[in-house]
PDB file of N, CA and C in Angstrom:
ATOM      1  N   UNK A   1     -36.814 -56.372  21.698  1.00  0.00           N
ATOM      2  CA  UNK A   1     -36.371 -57.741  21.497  1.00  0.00           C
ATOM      3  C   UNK A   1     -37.395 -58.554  20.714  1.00  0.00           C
ATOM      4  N   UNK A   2     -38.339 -58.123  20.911  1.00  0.00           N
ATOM      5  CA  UNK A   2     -39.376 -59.047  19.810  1.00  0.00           C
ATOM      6  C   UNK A   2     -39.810 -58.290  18.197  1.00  0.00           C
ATOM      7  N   UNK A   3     -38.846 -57.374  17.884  1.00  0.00           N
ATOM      8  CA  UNK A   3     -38.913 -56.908  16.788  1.00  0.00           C
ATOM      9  C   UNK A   3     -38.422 -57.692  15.996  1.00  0.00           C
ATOM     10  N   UNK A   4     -39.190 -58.200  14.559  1.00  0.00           N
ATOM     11  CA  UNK A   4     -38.961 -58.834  14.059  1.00  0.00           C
ATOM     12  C   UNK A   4     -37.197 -58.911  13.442  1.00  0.00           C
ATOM     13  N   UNK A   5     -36.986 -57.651  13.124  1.00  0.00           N
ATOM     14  CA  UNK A   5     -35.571 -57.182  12.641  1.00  0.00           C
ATOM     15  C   UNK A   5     -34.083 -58.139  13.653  1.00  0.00           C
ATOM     16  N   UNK A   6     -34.535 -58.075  14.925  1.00  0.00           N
ATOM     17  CA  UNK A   6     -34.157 -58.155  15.879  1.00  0.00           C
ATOM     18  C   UNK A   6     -33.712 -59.963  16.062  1.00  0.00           C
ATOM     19  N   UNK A   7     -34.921 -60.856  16.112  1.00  0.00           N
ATOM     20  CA  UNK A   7     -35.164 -61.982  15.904  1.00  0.00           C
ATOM     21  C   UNK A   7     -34.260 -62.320  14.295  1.00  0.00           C
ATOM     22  N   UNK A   8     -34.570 -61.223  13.277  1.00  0.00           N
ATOM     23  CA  UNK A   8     -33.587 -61.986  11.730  1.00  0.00           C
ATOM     24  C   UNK A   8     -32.113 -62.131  11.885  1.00  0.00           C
ATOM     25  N   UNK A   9     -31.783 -61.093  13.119  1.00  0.00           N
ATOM     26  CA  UNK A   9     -30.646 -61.141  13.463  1.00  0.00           C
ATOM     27  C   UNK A   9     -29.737 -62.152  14.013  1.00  0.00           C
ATOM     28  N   UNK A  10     -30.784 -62.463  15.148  1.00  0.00           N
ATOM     29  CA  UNK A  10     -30.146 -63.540  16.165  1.00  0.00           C
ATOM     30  C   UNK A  10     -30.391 -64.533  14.772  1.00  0.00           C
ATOM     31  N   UNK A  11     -31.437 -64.695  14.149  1.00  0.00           N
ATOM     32  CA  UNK A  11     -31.171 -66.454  13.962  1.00  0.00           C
ATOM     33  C   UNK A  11     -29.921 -66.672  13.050  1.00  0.00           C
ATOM     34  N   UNK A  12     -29.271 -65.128  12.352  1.00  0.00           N
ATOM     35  CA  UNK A  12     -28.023 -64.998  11.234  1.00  0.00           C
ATOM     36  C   UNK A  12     -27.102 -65.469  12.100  1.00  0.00           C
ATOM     37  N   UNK A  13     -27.079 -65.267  13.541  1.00  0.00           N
ATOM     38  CA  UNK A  13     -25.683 -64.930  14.689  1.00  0.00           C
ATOM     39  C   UNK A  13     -25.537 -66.726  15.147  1.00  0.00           C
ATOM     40  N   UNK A  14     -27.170 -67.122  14.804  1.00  0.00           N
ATOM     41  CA  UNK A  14     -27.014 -68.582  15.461  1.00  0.00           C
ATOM     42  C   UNK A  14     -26.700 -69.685  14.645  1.00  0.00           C
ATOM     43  N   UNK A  15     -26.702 -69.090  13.125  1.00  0.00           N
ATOM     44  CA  UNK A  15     -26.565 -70.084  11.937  1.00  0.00           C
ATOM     45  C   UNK A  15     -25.405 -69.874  11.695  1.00  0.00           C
ATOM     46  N   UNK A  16     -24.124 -68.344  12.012  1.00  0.00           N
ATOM     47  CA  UNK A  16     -23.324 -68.300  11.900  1.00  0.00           C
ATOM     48  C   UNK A  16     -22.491 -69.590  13.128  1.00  0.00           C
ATOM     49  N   UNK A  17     -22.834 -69.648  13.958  1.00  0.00           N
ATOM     50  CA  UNK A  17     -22.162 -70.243  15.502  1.00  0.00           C
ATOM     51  C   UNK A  17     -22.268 -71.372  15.109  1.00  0.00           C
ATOM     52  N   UNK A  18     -23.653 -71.827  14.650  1.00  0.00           N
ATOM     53  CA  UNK A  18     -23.348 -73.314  14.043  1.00  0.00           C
ATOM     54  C   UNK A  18     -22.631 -73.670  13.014  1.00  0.00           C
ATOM     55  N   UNK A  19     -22.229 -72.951  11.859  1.00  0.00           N
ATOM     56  CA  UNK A  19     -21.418 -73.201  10.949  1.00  0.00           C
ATOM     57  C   UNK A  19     -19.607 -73.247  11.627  1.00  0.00           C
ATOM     58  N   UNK A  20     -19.812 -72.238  12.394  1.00  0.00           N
ATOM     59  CA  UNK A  20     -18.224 -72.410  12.852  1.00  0.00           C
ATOM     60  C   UNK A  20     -17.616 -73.172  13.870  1.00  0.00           C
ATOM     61  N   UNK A  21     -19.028 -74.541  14.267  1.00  0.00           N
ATOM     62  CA  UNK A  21     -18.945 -75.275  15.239  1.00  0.00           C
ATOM     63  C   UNK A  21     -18.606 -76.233  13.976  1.00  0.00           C
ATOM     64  N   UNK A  22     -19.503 -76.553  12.938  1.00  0.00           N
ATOM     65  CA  UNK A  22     -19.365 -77.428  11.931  1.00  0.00           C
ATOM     66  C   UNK A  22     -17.831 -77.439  11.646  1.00  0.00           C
ATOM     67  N   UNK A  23     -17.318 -76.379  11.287  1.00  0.00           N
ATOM     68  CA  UNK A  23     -15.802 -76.335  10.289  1.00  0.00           C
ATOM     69  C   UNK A  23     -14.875 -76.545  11.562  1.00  0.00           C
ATOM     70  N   UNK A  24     -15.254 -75.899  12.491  1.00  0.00           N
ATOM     71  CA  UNK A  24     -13.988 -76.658  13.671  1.00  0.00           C
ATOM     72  C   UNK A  24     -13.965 -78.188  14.303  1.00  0.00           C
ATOM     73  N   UNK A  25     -15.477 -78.618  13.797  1.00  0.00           N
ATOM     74  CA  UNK A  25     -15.275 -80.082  13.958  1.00  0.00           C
ATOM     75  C   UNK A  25     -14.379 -80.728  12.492  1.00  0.00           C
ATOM     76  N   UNK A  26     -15.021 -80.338  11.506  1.00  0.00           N
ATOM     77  CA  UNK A  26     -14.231 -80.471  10.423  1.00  0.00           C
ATOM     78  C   UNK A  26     -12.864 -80.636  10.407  1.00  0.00           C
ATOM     79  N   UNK A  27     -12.170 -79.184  10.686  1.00  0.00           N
ATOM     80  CA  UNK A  27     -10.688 -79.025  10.598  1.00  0.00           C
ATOM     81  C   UNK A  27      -9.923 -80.180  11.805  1.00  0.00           C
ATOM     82  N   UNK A  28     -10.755 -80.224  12.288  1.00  0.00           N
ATOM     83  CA  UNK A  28      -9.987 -81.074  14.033  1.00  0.00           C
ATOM     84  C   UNK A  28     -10.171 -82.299  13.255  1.00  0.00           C
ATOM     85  N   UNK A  29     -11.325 -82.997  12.564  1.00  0.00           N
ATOM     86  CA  UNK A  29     -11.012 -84.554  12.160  1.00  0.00           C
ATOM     87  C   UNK A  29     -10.121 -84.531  11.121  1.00  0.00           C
ATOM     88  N   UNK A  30      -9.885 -83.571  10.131  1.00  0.00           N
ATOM     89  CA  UNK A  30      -8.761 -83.410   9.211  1.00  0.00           C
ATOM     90  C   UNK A  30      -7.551 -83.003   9.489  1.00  0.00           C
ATOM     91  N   UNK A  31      -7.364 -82.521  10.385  1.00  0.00           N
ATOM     92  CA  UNK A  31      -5.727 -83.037  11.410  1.00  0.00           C
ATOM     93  C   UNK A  31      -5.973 -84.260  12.323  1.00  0.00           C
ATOM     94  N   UNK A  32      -6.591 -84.463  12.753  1.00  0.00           N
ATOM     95  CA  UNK A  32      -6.568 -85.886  13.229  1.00  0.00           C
ATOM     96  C   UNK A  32      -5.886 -87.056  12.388  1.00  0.00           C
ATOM     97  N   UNK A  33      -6.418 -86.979  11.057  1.00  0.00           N
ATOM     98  CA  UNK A  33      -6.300 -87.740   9.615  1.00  0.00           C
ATOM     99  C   UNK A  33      -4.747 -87.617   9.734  1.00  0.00           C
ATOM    100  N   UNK A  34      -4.538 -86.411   9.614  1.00  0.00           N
ATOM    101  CA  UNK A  34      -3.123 -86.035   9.077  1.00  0.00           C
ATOM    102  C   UNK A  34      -1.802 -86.424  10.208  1.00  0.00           C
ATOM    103  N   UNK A  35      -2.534 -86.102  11.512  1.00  0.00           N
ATOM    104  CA  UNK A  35      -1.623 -86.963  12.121  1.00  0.00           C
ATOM    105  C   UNK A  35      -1.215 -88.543  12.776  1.00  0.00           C
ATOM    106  N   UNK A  36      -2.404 -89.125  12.438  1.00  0.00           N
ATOM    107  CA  UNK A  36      -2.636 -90.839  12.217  1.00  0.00           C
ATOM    108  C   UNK A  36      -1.491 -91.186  11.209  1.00  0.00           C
ATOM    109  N   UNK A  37      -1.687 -90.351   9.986  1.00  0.00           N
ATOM    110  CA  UNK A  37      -1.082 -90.207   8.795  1.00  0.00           C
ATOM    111  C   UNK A  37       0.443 -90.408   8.701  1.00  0.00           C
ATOM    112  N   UNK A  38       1.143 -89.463   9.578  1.00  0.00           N
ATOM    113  CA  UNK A  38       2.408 -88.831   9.542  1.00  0.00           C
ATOM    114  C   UNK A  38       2.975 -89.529   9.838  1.00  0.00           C
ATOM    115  N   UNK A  39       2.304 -90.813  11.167  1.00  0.00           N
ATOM    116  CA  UNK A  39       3.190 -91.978  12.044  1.00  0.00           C
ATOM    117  C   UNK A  39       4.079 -92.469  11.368  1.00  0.00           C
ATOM    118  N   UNK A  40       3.587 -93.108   9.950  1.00  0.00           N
ATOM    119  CA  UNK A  40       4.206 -93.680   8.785  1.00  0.00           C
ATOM    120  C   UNK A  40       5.411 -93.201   8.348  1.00  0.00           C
ATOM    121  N   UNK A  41       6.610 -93.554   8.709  1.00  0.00           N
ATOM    122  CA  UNK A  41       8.082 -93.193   8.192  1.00  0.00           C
ATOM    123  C   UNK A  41       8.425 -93.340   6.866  1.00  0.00           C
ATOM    124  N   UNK A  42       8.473 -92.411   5.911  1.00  0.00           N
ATOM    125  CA  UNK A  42       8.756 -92.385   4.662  1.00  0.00           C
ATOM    126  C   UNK A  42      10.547 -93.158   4.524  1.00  0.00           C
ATOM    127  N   UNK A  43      10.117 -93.995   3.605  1.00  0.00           N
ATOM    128  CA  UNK A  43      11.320 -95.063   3.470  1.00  0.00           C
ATOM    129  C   UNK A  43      12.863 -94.293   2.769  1.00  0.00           C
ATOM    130  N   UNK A  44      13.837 -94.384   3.409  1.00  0.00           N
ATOM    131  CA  UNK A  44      14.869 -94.104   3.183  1.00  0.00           C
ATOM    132  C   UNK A  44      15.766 -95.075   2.044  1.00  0.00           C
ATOM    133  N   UNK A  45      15.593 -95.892   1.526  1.00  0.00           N
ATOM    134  CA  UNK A  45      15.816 -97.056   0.359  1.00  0.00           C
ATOM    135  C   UNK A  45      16.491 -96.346  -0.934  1.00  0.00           C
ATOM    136  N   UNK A  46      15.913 -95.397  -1.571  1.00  0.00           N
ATOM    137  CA  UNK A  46      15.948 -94.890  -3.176  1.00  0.00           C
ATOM    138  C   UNK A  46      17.115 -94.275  -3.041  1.00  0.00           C
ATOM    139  N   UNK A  47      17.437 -93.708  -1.913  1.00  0.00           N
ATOM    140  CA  UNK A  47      18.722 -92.371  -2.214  1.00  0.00           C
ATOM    141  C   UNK A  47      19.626 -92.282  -0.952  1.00  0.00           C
ATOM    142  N   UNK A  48      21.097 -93.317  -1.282  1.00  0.00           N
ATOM    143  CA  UNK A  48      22.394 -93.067   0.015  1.00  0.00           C
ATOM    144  C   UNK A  48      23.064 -92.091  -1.080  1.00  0.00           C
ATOM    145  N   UNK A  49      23.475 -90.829  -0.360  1.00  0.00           N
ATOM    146  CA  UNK A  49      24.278 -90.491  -0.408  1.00  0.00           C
ATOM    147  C   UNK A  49      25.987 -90.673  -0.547  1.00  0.00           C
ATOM    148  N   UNK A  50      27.141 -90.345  -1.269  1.00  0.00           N
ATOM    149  CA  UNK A  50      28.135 -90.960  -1.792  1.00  0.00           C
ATOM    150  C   UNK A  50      28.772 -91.265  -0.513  1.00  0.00           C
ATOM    151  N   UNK A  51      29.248 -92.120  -0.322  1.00  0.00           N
ATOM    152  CA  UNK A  51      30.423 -92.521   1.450  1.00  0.00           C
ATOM    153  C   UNK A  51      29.650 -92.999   2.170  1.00  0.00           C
ATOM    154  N   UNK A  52      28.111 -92.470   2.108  1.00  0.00           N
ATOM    155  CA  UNK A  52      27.453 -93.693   3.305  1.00  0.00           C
ATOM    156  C   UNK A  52      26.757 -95.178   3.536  1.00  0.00           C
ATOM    157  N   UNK A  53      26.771 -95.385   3.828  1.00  0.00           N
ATOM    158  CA  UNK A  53      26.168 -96.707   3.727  1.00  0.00           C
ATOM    159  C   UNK A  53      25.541 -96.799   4.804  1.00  0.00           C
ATOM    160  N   UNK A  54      24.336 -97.944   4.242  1.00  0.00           N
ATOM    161  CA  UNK A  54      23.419 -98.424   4.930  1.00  0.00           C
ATOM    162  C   UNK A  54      23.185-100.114   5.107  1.00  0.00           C
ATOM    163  N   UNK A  55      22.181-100.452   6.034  1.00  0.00           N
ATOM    164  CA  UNK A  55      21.385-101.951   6.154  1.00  0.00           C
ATOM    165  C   UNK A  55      20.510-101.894   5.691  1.00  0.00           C
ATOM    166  N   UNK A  56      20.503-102.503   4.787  1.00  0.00           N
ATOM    167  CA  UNK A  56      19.391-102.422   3.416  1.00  0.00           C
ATOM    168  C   UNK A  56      18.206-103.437   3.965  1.00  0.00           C
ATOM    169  N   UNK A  57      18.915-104.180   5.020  1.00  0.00           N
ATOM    170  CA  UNK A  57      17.951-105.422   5.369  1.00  0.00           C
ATOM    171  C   UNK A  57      17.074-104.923   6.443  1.00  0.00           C
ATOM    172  N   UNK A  58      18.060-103.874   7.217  1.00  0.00           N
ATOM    173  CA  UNK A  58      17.326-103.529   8.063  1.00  0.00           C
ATOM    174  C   UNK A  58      15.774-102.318   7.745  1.00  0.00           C
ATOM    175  N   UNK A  59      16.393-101.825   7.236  1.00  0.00           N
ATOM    176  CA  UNK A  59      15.488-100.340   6.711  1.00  0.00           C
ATOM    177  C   UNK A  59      14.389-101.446   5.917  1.00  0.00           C
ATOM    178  N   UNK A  60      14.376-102.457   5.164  1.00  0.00           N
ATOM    179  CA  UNK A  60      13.484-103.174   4.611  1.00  0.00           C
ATOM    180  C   UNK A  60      12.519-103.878   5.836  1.00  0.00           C
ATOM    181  N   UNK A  61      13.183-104.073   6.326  1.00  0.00           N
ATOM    182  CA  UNK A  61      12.011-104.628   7.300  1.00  0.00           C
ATOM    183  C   UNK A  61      11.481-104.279   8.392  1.00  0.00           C
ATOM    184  N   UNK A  62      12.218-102.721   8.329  1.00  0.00           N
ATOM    185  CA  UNK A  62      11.265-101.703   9.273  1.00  0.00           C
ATOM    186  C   UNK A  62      10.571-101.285   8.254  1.00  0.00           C
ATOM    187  N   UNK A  63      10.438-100.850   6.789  1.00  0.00           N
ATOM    188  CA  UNK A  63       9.298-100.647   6.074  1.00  0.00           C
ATOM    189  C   UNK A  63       8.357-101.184   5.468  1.00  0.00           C
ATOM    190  N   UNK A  64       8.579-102.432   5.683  1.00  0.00           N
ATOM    191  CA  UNK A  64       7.529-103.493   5.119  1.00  0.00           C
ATOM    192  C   UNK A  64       6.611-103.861   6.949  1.00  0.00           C
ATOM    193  N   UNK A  65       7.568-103.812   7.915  1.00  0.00           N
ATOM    194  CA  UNK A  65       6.529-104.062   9.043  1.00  0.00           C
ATOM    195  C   UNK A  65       5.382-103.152   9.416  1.00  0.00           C
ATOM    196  N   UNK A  66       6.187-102.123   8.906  1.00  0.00           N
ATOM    197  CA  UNK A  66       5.002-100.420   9.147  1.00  0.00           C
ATOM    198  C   UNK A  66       3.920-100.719   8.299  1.00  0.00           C
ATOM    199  N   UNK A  67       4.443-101.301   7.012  1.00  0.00           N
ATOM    200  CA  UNK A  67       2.878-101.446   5.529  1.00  0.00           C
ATOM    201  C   UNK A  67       2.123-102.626   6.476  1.00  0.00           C
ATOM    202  N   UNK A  68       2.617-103.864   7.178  1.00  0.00           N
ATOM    203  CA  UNK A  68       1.966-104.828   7.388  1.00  0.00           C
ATOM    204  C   UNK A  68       0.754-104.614   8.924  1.00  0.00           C
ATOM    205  N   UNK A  69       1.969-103.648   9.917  1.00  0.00           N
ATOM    206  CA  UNK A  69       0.690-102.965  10.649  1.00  0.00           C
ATOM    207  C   UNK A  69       0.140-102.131  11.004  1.00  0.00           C
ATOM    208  N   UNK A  70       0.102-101.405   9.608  1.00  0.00           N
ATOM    209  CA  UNK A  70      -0.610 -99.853   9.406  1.00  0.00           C
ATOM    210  C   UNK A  70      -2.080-100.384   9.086  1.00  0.00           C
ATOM    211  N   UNK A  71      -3.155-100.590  10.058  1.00  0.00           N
ATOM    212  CA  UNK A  71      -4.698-101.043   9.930  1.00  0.00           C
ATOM    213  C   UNK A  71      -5.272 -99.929   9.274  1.00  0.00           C
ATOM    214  N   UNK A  72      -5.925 -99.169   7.912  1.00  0.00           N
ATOM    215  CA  UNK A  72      -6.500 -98.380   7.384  1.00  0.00           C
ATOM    216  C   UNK A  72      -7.979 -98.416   8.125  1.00  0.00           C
ATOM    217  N   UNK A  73      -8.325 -97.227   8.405  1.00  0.00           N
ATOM    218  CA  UNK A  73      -9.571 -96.835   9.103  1.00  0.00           C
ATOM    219  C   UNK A  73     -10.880 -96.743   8.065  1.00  0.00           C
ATOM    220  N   UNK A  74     -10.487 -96.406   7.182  1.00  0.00           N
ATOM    221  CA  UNK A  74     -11.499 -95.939   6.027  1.00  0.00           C
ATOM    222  C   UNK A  74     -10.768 -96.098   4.384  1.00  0.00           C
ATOM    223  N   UNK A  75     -11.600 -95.624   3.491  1.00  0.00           N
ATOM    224  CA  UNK A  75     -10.699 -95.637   1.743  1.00  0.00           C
ATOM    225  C   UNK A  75     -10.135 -94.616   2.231  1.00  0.00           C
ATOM    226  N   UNK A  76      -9.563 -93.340   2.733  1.00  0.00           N
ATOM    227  CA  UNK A  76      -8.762 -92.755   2.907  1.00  0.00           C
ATOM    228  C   UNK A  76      -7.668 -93.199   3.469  1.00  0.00           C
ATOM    229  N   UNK A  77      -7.120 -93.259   4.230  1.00  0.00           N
ATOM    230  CA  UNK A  77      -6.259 -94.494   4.288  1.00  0.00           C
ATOM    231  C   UNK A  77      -5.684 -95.109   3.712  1.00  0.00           C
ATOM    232  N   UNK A  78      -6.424 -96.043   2.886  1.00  0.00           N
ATOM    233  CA  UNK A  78      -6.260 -96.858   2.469  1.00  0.00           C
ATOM    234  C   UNK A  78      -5.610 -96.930   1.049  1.00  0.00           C
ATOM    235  N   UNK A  79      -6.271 -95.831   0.298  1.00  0.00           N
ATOM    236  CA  UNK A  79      -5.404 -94.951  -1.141  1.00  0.00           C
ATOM    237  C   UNK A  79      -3.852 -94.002  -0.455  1.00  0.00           C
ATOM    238  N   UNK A  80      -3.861 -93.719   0.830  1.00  0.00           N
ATOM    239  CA  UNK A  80      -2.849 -92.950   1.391  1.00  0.00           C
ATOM    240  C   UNK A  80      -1.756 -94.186   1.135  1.00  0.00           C
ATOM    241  N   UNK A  81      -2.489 -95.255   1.976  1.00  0.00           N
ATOM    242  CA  UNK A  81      -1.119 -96.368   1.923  1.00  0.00           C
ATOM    243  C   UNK A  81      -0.533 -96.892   0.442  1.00  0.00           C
ATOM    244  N   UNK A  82      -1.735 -97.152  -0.094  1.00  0.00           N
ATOM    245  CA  UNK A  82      -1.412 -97.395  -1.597  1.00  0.00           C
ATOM    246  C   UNK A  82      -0.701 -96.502  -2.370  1.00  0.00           C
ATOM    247  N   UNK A  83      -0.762 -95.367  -2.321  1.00  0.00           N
ATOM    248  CA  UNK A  83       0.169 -94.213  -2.903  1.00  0.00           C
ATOM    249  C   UNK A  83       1.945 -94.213  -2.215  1.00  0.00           C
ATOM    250  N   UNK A  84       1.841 -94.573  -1.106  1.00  0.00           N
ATOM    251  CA  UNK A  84       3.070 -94.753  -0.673  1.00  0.00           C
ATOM    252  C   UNK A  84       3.509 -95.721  -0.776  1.00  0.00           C
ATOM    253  N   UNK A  85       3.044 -96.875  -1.038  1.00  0.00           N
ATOM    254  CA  UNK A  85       3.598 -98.216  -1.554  1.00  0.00           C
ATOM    255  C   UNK A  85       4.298 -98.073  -3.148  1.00  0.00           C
ATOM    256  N   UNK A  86       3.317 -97.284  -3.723  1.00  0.00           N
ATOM    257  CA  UNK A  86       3.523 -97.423  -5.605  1.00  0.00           C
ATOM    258  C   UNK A  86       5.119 -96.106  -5.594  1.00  0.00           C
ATOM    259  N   UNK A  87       5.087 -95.563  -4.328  1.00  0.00           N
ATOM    260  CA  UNK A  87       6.304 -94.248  -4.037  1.00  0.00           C
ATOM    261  C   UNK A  87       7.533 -95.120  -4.283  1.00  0.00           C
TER     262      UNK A  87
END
């Protein structure tokens, strides 16, 4: 155990453990993102189908209340909302 060979090993096994502690914190705040994200109901407005109809008043002001209290956490966010506004 105190062979040097031995010691190059463990510290590969311990730099590996920390890297895959790193990327699973990673991946977990980048679904986190994504599902903060998703809450946001993509607006139904651009496209009725022929025979149906809709409340144009209504669907408007369930999508303008979502833009007004969707609080952005960070510029991510915040370009997310902006991209779906310019949608």
């Amino acid at each position: 155990m105190n062979a040097p060979e031995f010691r190059e090993i463990e510290l590969q096994i311990r730099e590996e453990k920390l890297l895959r502690i790193k990327w699973d914190e990673k991946r977990r705040r980048s679904m986190e993102k994504q599902w903060y994200r998703a809450k946001m109901e993509r607006p139904r407005i651009n496209y009725i189908p022929k025979g149906l109809s809709m409340d144009y008043e209504e669907e408007y002001s369930k999508y303008l209340m979502q833009e007004v209290s969707f609080e952005p956490r960070d510029n991510d966010d915040f370009t997310s909302l902006l991209r779906l506004l310019e949608r």
